[in-house]
C-alpha atoms as a PDB file:
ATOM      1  CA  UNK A   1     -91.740 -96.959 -71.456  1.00  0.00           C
ATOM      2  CA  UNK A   2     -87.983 -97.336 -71.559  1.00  0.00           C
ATOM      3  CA  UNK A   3     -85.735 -94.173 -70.871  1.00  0.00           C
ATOM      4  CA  UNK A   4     -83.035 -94.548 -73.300  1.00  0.00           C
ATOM      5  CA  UNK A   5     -79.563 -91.635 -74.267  1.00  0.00           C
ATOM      6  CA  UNK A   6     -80.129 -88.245 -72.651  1.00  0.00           C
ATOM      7  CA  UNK A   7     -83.146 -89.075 -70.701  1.00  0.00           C
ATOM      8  CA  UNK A   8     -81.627 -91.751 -68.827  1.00  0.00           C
ATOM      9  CA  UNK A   9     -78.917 -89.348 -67.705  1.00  0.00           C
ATOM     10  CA  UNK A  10     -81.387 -87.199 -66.563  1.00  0.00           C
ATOM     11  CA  UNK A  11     -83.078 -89.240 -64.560  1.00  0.00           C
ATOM     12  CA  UNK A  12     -79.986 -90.792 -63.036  1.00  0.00           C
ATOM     13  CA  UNK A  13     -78.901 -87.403 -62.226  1.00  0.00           C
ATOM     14  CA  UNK A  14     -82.254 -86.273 -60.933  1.00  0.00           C
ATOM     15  CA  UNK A  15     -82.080 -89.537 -58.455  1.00  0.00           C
ATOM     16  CA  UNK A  16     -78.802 -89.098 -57.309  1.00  0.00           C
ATOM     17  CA  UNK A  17     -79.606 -85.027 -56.220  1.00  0.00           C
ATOM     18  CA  UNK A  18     -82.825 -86.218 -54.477  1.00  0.00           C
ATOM     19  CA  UNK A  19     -81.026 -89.205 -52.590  1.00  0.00           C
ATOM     20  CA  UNK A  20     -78.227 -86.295 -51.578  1.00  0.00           C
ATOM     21  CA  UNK A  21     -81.152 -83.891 -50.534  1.00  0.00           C
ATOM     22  CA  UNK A  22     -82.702 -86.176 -48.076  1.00  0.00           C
ATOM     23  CA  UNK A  23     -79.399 -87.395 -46.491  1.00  0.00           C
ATOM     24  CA  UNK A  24     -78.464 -84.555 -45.759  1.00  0.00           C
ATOM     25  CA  UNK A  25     -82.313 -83.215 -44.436  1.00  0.00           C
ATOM     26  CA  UNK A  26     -81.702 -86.647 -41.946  1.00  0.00           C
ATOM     27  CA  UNK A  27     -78.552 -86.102 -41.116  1.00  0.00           C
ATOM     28  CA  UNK A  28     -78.551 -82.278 -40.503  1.00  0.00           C
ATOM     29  CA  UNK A  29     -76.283 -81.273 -42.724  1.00  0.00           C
ATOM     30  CA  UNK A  30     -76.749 -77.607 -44.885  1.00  0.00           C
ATOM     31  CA  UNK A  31     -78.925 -78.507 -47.830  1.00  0.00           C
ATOM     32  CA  UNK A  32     -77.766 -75.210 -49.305  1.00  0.00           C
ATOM     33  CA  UNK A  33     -74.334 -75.919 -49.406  1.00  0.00           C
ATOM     34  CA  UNK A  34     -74.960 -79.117 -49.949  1.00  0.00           C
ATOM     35  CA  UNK A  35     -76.151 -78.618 -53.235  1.00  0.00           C
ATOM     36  CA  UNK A  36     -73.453 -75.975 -54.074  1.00  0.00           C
ATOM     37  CA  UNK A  37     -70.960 -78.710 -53.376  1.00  0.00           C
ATOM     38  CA  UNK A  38     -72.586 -81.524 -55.491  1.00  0.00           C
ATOM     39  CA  UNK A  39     -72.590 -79.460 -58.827  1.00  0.00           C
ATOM     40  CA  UNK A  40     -69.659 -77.924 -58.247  1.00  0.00           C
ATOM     41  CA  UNK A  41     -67.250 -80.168 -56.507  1.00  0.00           C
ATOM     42  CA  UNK A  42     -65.841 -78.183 -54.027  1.00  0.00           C
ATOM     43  CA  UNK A  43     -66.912 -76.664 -50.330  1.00  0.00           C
ATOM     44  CA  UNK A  44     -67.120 -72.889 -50.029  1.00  0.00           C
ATOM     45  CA  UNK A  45     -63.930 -70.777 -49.616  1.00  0.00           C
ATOM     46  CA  UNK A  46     -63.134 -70.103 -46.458  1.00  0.00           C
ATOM     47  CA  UNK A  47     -62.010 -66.503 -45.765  1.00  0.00           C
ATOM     48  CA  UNK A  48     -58.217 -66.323 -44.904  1.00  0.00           C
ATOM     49  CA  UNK A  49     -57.373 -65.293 -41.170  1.00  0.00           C
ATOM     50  CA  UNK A  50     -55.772 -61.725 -40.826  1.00  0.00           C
ATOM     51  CA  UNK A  51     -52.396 -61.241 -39.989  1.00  0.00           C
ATOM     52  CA  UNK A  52     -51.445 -60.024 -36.456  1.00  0.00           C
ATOM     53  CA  UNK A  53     -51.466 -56.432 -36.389  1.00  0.00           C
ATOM     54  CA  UNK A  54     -47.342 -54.964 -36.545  1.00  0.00           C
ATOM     55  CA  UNK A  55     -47.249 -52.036 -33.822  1.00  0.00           C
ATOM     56  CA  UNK A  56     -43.707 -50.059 -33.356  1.00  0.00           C
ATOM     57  CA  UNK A  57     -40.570 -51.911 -33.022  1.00  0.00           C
ATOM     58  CA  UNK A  58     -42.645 -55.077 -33.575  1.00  0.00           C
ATOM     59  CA  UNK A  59     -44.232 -54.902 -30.401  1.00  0.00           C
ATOM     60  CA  UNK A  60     -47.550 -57.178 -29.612  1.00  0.00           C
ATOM     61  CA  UNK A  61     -49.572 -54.181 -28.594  1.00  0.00           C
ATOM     62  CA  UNK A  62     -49.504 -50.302 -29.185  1.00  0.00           C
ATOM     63  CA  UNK A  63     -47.476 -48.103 -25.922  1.00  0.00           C
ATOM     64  CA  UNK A  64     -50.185 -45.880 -24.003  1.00  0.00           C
ATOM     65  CA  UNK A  65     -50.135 -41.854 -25.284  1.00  0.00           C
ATOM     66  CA  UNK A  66     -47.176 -40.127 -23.972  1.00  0.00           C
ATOM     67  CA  UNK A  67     -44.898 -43.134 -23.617  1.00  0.00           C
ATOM     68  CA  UNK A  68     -42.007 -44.382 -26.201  1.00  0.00           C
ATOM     69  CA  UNK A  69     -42.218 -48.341 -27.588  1.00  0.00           C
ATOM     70  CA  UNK A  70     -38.506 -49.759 -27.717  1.00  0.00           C
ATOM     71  CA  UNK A  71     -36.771 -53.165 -28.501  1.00  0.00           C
ATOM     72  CA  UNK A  72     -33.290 -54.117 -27.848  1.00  0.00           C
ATOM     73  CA  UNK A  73     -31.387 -56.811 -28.616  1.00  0.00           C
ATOM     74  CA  UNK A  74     -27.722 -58.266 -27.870  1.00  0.00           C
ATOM     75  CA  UNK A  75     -25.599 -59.478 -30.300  1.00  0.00           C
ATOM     76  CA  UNK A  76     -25.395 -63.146 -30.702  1.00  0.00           C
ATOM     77  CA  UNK A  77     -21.704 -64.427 -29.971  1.00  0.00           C
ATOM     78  CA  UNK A  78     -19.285 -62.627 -31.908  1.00  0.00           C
ATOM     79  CA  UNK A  79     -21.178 -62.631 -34.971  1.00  0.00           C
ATOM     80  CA  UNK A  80     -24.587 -61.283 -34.899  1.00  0.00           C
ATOM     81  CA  UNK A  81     -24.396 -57.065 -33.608  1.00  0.00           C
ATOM     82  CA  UNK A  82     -27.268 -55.850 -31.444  1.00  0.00           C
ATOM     83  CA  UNK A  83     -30.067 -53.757 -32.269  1.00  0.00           C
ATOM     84  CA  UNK A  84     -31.348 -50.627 -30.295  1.00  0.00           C
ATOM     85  CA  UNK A  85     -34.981 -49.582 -32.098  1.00  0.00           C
ATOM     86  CA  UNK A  86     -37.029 -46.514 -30.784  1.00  0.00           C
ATOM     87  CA  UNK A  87     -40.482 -45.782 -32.338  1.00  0.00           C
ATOM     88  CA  UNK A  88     -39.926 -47.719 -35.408  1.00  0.00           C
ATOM     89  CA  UNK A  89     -36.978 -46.060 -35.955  1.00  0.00           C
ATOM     90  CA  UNK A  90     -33.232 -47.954 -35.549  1.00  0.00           C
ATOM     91  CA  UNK A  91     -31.024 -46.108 -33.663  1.00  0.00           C
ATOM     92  CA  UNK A  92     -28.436 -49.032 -33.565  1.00  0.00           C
ATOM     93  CA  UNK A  93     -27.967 -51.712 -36.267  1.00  0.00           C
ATOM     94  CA  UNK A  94     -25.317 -53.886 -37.940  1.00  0.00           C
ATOM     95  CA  UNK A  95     -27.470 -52.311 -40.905  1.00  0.00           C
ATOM     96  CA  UNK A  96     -27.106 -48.888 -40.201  1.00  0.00           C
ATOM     97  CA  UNK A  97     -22.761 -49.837 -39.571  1.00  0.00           C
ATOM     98  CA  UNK A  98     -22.728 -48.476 -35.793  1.00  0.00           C
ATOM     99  CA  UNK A  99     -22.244 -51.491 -33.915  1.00  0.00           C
ATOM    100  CA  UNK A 100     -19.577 -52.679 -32.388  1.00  0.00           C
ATOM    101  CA  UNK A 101     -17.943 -55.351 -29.757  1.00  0.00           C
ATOM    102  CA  UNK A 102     -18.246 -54.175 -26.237  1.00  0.00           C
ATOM    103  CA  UNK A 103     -21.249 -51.813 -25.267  1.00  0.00           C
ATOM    104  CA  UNK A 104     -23.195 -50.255 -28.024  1.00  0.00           C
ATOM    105  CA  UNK A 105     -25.547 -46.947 -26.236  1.00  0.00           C
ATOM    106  CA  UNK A 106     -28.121 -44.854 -27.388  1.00  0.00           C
ATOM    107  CA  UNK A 107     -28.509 -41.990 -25.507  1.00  0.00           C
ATOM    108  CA  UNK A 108     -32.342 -40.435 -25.641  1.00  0.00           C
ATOM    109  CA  UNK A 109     -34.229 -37.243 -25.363  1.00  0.00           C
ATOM    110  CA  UNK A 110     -36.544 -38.487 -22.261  1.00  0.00           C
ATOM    111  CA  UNK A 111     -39.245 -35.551 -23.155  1.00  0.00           C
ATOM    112  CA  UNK A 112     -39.112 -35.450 -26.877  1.00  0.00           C
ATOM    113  CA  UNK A 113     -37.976 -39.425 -27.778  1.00  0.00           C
ATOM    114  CA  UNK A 114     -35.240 -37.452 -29.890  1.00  0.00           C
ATOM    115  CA  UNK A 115     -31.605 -39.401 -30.504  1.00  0.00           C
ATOM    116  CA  UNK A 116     -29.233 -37.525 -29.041  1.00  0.00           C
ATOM    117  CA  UNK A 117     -26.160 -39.524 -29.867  1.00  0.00           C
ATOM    118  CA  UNK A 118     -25.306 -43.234 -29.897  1.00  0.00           C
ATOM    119  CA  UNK A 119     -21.785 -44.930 -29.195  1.00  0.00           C
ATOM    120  CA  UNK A 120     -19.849 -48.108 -29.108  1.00  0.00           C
ATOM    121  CA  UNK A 121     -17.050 -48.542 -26.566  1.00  0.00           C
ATOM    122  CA  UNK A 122     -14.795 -51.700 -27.053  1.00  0.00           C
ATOM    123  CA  UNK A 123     -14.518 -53.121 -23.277  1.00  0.00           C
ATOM    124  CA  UNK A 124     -12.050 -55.778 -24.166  1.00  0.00           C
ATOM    125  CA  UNK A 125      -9.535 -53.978 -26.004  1.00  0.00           C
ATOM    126  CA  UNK A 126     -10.397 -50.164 -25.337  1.00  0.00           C
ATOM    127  CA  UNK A 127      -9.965 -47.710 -22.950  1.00  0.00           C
ATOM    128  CA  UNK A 128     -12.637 -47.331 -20.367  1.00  0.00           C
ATOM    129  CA  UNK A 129     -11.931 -43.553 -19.996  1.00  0.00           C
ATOM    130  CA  UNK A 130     -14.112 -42.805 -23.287  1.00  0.00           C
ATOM    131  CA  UNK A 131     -17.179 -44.407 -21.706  1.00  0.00           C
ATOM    132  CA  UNK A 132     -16.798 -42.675 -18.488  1.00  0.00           C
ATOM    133  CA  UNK A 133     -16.804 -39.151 -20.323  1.00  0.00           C
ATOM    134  CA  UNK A 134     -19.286 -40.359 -22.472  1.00  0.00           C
ATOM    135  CA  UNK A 135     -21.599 -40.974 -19.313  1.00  0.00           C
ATOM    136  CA  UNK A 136     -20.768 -37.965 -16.651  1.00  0.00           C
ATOM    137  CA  UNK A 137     -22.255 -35.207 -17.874  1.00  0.00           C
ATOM    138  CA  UNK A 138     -25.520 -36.786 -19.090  1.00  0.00           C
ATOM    139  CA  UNK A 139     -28.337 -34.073 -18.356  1.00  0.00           C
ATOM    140  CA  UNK A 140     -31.295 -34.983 -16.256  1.00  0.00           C
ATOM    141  CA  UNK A 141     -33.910 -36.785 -18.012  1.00  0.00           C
ATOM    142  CA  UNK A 142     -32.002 -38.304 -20.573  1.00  0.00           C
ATOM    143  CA  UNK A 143     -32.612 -42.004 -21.440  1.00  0.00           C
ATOM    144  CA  UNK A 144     -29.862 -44.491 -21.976  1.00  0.00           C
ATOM    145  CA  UNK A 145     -30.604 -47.336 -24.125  1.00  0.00           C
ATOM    146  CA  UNK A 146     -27.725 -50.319 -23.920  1.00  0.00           C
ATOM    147  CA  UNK A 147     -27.081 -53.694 -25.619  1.00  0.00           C
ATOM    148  CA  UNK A 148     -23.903 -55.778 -25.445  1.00  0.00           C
ATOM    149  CA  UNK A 149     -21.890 -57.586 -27.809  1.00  0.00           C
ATOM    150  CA  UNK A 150     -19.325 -60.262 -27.165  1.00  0.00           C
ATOM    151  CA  UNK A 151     -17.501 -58.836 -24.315  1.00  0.00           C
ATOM    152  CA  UNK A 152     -19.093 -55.815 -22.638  1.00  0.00           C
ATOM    153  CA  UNK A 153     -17.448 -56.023 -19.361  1.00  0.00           C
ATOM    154  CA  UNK A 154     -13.941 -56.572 -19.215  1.00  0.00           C
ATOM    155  CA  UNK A 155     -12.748 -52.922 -18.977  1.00  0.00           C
ATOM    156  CA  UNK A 156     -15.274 -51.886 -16.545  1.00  0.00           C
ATOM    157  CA  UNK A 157     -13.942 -50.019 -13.755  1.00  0.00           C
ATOM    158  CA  UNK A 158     -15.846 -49.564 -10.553  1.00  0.00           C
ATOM    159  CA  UNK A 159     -16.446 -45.712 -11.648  1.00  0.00           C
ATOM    160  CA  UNK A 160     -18.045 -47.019 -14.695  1.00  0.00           C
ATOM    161  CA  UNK A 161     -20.411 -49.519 -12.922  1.00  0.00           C
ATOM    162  CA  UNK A 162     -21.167 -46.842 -10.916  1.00  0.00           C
ATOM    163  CA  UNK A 163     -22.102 -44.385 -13.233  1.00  0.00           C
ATOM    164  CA  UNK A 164     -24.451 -47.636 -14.701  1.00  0.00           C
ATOM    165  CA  UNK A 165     -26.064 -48.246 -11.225  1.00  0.00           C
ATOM    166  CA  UNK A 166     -27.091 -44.600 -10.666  1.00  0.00           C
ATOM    167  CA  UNK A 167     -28.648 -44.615 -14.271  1.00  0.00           C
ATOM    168  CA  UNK A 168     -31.075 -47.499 -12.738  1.00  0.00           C
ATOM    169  CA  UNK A 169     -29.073 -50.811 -13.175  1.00  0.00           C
ATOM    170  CA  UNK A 170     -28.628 -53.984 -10.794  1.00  0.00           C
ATOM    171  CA  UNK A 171     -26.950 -56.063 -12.945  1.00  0.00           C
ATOM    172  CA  UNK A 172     -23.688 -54.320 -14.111  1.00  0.00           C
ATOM    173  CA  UNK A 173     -22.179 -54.952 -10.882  1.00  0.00           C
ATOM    174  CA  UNK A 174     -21.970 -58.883 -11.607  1.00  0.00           C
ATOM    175  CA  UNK A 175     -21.701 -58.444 -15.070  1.00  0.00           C
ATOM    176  CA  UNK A 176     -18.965 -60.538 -16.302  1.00  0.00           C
ATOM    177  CA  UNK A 177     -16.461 -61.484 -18.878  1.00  0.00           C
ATOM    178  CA  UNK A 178     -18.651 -62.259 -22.304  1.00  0.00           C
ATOM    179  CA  UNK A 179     -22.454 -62.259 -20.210  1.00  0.00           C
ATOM    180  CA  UNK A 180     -24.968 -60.757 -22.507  1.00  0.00           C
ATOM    181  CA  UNK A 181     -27.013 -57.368 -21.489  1.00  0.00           C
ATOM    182  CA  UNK A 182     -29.276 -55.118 -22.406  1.00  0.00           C
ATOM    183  CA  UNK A 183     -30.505 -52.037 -20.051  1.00  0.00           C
ATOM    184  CA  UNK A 184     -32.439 -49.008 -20.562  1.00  0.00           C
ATOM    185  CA  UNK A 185     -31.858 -46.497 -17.577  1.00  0.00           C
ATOM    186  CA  UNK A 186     -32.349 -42.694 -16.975  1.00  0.00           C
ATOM    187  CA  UNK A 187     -30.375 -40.104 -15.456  1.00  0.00           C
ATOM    188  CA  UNK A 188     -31.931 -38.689 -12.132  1.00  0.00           C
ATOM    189  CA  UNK A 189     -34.451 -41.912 -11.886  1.00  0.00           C
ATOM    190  CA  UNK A 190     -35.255 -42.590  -8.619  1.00  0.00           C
ATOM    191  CA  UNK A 191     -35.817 -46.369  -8.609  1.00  0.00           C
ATOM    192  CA  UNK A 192     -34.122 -49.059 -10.128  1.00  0.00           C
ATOM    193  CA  UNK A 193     -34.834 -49.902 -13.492  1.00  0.00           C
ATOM    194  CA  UNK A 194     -37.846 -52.039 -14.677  1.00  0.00           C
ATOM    195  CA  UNK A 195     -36.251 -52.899 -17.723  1.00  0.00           C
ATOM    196  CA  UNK A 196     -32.683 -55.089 -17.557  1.00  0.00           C
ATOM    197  CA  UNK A 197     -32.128 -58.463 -18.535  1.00  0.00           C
ATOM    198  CA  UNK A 198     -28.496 -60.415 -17.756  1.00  0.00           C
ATOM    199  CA  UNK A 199     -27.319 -63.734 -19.110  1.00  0.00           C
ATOM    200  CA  UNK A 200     -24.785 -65.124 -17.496  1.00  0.00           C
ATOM    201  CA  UNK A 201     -21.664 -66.786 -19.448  1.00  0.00           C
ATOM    202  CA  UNK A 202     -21.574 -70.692 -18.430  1.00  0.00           C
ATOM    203  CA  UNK A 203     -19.995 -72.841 -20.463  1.00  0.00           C
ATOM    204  CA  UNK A 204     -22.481 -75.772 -18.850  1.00  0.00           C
ATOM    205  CA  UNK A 205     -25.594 -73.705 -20.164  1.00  0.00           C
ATOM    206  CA  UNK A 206     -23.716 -71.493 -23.300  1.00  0.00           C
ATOM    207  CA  UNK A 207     -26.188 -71.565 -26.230  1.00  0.00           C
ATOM    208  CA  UNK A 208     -23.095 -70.846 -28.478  1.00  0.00           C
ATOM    209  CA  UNK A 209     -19.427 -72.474 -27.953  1.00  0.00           C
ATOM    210  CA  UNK A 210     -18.245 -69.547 -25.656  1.00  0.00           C
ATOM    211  CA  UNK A 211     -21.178 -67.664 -25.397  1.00  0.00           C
ATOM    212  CA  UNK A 212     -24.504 -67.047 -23.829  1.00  0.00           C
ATOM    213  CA  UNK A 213     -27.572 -66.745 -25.386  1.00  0.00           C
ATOM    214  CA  UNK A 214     -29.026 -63.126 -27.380  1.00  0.00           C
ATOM    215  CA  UNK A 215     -31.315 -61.500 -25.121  1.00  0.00           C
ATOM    216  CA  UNK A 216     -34.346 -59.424 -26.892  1.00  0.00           C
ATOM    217  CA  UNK A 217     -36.386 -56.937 -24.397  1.00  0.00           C
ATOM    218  CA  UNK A 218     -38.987 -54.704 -25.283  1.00  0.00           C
ATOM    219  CA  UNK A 219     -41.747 -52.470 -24.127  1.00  0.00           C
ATOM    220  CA  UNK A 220     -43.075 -49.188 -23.365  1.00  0.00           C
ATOM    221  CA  UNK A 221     -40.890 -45.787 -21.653  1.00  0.00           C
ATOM    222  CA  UNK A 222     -43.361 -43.162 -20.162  1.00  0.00           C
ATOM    223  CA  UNK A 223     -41.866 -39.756 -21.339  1.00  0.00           C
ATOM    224  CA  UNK A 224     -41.064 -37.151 -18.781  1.00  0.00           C
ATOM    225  CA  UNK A 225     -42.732 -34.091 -18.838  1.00  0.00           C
ATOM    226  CA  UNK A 226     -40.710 -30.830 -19.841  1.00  0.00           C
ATOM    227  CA  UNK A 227     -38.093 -29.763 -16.799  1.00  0.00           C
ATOM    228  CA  UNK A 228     -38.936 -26.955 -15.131  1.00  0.00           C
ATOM    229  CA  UNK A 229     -37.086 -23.809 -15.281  1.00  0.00           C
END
């Protein structure tokens, strides 16, 4: 008997499914979705993977109880201000219109995280006496958060390194005419600071005609206990 219209259809379809059945059965491939794909012409969705978890200040991984996540960054040339961020919160920000050329510092609560004041001091055109009574009478305890922009060193004065290396620093005594830094120090630490990064100014090695590259530093600030007293 000859198939003939529909029934031929059928059967050619019928053949074809059966033919796709056993090649896969020989070839090991999933006869389930095998047969999902043939009628409906496409593979199974694949689930989307999840995006990397944000923690504070855009930090890779959460800061330990009891300590404070931070992320600084220099400005970029002349051009780009810096950007001092304290448990999610900016302290310091072209944004927030409290940046400015020189050295732009946050100064820090060490037991509470609280913002206790933040400053700019122009060190190519200002007057190095306004950092220096910004800086004596720091209390004990109290964190100092600093990022550069264009020139941060010109005005220094050895009273004002000083004041920088006894807060924790290495670098401010080289630092130089347009070099790029950002520090976080304490008054009344007792080591030298884990966190400071320097870039030198080079013309041969300049990422921007006349100046170094932005640094970016972040991580985690263990919070001092309450003083005694």
């Amino acid at each position: 008997m000859r198939l003939t219209g529909p029934l031929r259809v059928l059967a050619v379809v019928l053949l074809v499914g059966i033919t796709w059945l056993l090649a896969n059965a020989l070839f090991g491939g999933d006869g389930a979705s095998s047969v999902r794909y043939f009628f409906s012409g496409s593979s199974e969705e694949t689930t989307p993977e999840p995006h990397p978890r944000r923690y504070k200040c855009g930090l890779v991984a959460p800061c330990p109880p009891k300590h404070l996540a931070f992320r600084l960054v220099s400005g970029a040339a002349n051009v780009i201000g810096p950007k001092i961020c304290l448990e999610d919160k900016m302290l310091v920000s072209s944004v927030k219109n409290n940046v400015g050329r020189g050295l732009n510092i946050a100064l820090v609560n060490g037991v509470t995280g609280e913002l206790l004041d933040s400053r700019n001091f122009d060190m190519w055109a200002g007057d190095v006496s306004d950092l220096l009574k910004f800086l004596r009478p720091l209390h004990e305890g109290t964190l100092v958060f600093v990022a550069s922009f264009d020139d941060a060193a010109t005005k220094l004065n050895d009273e004002s390194r000083r004041l920088f290396e006894d807060l924790g620093s290495t670098a401010v005594k080289e630092l130089a005419f347009r070099d790029s830094w950002v520090f976080v120090g304490a008054k009344g630490i007792e080591n030298k600071s884990p966190f400071e990064q320097r870039m030198k100014n080079s013309k041969i090695n300049n990422k921007y005609e006349g100046w170094p590259e932005s640094l970016e530093m972040d991580g985690c600030i263990p919070m001092r206990p309450p003083l005694e007293g």
